[in-house]
N, C-alpha and C. Protein backbone atom coordinates (compact mmCIF):
# COMPACT_ATOMS: atom_id res chain seq x y z
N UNK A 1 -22.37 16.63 32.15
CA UNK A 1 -21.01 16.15 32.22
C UNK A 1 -20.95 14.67 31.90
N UNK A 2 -20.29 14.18 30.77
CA UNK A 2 -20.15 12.90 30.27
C UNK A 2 -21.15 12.10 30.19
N UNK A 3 -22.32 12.91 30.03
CA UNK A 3 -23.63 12.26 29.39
C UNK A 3 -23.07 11.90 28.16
N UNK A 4 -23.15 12.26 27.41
CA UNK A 4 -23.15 12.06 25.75
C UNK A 4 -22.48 10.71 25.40
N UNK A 5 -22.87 9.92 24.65
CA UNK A 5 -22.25 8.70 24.49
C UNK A 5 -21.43 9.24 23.24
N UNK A 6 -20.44 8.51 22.93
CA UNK A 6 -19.18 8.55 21.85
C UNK A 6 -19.79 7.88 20.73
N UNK A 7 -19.43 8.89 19.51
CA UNK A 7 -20.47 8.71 18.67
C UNK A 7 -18.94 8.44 17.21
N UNK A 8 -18.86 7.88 16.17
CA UNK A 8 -17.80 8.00 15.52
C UNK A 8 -18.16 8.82 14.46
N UNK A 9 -17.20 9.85 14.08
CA UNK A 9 -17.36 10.74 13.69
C UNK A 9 -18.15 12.43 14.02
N UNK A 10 -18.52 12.06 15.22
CA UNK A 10 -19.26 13.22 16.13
C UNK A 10 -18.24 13.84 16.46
N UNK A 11 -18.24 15.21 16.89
CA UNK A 11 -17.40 16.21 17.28
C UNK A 11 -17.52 17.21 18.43
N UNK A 12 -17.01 17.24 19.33
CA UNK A 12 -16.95 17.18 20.96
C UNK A 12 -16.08 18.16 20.87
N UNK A 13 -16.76 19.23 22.28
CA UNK A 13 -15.23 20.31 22.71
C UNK A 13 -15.58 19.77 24.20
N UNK A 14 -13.85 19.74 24.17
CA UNK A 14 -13.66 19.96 26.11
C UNK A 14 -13.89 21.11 27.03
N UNK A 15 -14.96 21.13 27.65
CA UNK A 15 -15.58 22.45 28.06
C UNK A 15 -14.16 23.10 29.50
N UNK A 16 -13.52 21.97 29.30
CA UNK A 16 -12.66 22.30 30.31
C UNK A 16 -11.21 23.43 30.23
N UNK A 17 -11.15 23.57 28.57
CA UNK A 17 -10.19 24.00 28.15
C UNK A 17 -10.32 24.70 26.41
N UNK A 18 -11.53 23.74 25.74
CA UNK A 18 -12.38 24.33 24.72
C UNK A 18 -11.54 23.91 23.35
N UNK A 19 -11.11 22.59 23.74
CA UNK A 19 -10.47 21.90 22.92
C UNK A 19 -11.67 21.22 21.85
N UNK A 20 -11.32 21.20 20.74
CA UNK A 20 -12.31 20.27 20.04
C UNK A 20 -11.74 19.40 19.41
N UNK A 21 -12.54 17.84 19.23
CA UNK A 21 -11.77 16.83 18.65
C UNK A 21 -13.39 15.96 18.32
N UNK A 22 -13.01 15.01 17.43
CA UNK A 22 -13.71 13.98 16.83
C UNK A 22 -12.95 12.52 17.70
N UNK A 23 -14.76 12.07 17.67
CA UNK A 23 -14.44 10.41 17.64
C UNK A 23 -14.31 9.81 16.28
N UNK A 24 -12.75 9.04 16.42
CA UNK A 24 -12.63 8.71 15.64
C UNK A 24 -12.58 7.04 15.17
N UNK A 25 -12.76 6.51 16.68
CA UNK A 25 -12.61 4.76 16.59
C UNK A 25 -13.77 4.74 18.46
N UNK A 26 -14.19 3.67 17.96
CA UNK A 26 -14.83 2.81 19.50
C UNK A 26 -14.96 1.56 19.35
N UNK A 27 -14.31 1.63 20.73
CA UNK A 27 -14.08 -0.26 20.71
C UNK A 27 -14.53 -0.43 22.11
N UNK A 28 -16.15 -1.03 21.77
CA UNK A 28 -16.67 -1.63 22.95
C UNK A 28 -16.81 -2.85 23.84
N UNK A 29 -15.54 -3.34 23.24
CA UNK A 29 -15.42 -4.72 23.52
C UNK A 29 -14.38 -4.50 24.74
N UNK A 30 -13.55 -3.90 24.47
CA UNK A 30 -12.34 -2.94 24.89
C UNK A 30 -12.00 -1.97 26.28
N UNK A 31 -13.39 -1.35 25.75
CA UNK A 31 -13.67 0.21 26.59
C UNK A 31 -13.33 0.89 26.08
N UNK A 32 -12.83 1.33 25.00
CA UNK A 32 -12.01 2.31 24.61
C UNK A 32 -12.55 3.26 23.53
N UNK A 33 -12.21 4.64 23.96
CA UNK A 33 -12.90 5.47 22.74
C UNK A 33 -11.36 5.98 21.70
N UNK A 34 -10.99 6.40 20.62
CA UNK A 34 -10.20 6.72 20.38
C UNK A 34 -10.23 8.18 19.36
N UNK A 35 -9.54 9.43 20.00
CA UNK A 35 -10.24 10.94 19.57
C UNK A 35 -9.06 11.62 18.63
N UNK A 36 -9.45 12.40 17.86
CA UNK A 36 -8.51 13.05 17.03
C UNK A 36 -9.00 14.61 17.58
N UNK A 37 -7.81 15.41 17.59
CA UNK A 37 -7.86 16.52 17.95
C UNK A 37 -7.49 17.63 16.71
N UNK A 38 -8.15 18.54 16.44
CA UNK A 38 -8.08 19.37 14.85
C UNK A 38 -6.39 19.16 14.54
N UNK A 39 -5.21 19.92 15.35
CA UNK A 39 -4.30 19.55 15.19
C UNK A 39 -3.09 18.17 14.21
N UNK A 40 -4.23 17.11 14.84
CA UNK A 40 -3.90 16.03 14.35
C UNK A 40 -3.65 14.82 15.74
N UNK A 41 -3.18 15.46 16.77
CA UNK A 41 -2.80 14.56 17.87
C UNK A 41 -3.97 13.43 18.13
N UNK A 42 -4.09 11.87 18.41
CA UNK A 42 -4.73 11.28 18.58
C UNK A 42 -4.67 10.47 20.12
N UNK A 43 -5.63 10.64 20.74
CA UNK A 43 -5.55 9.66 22.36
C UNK A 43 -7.13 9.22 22.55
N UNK A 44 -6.32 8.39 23.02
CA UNK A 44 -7.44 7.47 23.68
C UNK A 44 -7.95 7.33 25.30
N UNK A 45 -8.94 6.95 25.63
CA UNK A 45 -9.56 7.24 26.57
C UNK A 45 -10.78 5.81 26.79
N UNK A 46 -10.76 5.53 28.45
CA UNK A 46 -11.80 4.37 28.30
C UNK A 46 -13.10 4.87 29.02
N UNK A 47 -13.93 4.12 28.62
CA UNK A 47 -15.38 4.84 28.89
C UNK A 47 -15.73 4.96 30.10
N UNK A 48 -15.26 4.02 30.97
CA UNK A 48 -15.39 4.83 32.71
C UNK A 48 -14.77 6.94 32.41
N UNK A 49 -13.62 6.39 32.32
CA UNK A 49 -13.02 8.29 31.67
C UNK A 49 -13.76 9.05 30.79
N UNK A 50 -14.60 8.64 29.94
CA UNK A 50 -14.77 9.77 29.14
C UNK A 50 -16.34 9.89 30.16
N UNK A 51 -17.17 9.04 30.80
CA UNK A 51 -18.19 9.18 31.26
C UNK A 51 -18.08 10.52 32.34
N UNK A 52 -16.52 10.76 32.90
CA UNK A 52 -16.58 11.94 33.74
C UNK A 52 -16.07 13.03 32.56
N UNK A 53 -16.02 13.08 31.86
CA UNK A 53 -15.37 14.20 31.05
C UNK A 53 -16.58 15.33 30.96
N UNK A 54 -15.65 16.60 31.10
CA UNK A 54 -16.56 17.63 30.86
C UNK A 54 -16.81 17.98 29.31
N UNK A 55 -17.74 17.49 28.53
CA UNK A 55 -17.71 17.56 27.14
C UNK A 55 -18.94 17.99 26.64
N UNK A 56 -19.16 18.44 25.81
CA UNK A 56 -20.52 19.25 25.18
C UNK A 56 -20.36 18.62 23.72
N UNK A 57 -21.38 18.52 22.94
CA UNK A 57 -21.32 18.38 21.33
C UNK A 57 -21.00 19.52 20.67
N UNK A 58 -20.08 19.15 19.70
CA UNK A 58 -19.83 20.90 18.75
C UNK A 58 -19.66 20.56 17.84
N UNK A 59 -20.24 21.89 16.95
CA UNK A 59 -20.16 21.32 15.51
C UNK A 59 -18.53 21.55 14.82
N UNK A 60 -18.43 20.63 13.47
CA UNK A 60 -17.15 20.44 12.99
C UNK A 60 -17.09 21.20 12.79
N UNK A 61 -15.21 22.10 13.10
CA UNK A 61 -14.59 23.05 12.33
C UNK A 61 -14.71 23.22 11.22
N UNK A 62 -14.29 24.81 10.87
CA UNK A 62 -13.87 24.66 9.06
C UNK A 62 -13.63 23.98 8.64
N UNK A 63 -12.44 24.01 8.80
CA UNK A 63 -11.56 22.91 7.74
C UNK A 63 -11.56 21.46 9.17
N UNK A 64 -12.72 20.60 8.91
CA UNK A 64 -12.21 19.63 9.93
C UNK A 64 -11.34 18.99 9.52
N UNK A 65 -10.55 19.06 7.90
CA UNK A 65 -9.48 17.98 7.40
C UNK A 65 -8.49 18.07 7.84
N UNK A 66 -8.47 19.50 8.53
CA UNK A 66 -6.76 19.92 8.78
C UNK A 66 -6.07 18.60 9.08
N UNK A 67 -6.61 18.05 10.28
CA UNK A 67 -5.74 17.18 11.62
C UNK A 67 -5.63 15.80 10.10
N UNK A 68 -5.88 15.79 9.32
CA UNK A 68 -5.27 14.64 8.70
C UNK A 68 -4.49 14.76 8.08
N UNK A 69 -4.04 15.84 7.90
CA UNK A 69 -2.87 16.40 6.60
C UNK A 69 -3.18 16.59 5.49
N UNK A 70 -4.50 16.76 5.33
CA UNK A 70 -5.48 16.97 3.48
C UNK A 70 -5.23 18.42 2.91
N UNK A 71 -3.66 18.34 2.19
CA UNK A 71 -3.82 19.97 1.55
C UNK A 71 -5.15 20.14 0.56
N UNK A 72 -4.71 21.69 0.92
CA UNK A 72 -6.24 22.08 0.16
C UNK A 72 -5.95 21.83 -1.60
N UNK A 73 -4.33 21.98 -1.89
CA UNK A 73 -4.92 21.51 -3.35
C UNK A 73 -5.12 19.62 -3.65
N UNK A 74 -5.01 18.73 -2.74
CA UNK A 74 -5.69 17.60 -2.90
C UNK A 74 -6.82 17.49 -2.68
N UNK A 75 -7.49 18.27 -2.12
CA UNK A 75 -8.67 18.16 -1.79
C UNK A 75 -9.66 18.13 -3.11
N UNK A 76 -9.31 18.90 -4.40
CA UNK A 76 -9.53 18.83 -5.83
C UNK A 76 -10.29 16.93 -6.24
N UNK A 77 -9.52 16.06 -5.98
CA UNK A 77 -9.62 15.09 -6.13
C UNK A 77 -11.18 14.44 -6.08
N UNK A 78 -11.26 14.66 -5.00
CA UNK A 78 -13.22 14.28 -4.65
C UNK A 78 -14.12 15.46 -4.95
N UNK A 79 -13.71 16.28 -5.75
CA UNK A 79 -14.81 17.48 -6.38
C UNK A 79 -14.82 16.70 -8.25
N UNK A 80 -15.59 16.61 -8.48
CA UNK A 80 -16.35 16.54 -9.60
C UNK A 80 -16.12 17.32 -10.79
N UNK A 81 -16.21 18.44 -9.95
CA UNK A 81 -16.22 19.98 -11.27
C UNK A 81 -14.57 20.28 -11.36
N UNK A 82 -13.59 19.70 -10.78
CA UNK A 82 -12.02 19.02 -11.50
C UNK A 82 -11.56 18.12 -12.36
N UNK A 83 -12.74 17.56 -12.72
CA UNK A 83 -12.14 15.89 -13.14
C UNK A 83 -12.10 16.46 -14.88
N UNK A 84 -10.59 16.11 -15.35
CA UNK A 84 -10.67 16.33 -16.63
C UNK A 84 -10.49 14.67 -17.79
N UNK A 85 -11.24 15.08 -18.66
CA UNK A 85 -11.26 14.00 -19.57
C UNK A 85 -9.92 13.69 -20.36
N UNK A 86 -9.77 12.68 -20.14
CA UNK A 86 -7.88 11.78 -20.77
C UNK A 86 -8.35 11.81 -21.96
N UNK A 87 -7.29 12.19 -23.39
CA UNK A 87 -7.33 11.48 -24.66
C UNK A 87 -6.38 10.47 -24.34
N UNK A 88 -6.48 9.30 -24.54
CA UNK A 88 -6.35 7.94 -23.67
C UNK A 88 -5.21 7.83 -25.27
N UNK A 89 -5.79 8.44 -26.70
CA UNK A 89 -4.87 7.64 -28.04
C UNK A 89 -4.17 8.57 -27.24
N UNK A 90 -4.04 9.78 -27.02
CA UNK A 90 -3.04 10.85 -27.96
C UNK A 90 -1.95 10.56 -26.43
N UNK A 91 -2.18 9.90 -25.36
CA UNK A 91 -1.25 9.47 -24.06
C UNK A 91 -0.54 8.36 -24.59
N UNK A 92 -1.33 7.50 -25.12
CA UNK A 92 -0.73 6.22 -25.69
C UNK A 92 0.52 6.57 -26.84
N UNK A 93 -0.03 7.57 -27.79
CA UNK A 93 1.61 7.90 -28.76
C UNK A 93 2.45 8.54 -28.38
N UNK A 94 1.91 9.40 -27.03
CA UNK A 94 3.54 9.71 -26.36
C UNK A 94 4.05 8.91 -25.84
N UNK A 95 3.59 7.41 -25.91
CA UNK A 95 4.69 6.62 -24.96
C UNK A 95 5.23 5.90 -25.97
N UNK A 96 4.86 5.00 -26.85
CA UNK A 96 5.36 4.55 -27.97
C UNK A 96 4.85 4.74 -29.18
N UNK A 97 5.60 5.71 -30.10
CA UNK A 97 5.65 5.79 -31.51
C UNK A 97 5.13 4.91 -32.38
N UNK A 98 4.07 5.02 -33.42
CA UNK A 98 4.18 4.54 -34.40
C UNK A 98 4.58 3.24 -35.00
N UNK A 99 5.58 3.43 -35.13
CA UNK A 99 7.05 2.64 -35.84
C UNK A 99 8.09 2.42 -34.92
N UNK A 100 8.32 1.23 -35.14
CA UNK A 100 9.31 0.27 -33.60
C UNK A 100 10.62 0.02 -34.75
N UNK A 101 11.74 0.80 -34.80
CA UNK A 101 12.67 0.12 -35.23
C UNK A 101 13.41 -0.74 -34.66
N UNK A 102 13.92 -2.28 -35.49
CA UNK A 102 14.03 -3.05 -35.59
C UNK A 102 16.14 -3.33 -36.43
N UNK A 103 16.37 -4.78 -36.57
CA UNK A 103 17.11 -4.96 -36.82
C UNK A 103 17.04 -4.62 -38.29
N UNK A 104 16.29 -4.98 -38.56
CA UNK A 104 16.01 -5.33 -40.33
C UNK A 104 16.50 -3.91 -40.80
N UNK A 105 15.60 -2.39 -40.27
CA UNK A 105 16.17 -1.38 -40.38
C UNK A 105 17.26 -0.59 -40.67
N UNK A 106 18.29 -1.58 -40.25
CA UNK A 106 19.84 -0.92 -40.09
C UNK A 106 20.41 -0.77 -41.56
């Protein structure tokens, strides 16, 4: 029981209720641990408190992104095997043409 020191980015269930959440900030200057719960909800807690907490280590959920709001089609972004190559001319002549008419033109 509240052995485990607060680790950032470690992932903790409350054996009390079987909640799981990540550390997500510690501020030891402070006392303060600060936890994200899969959901998204975030609280904080100071280390006298979390030292009684009934907490076990658990490993990250599936999707641990849920609680940040990371849809799954952004998630594309930091995969590699998405990234498509720009023709950088053929972007450039859809924005301006060629030929710039002018006064002289008329």
């Amino acid at each position: 029981m509240g052995k485990l020191y607060p680790i950032i980015g470690e992932w903790y269930c409350d054996d009390t209720d079987g909640t799981v959440f990540e550390v997500v900030a510690l501020d030891e200057s402070n006392g303060t641990v600060d936890i994200q719960y899969t959901g998204g909800e975030i609280a904080e807690w100071d280390l006298e408190t979390w030292a009684t907490l009934p907490i076990t280590a658990a490993a990250a959920p599936e999707d641990s992104t849920s609680g940040y709001e990371i849809a799954s089609e952004d998630k594309w972004l930091n995969d590699t095997t998405h990234q498509e190559v720009m023709d950088w001319e053929r972007q450039m002549s859809a924005i301006e043409p060629d030929t710039f008419p002018d006064f002289d033109d008329l």
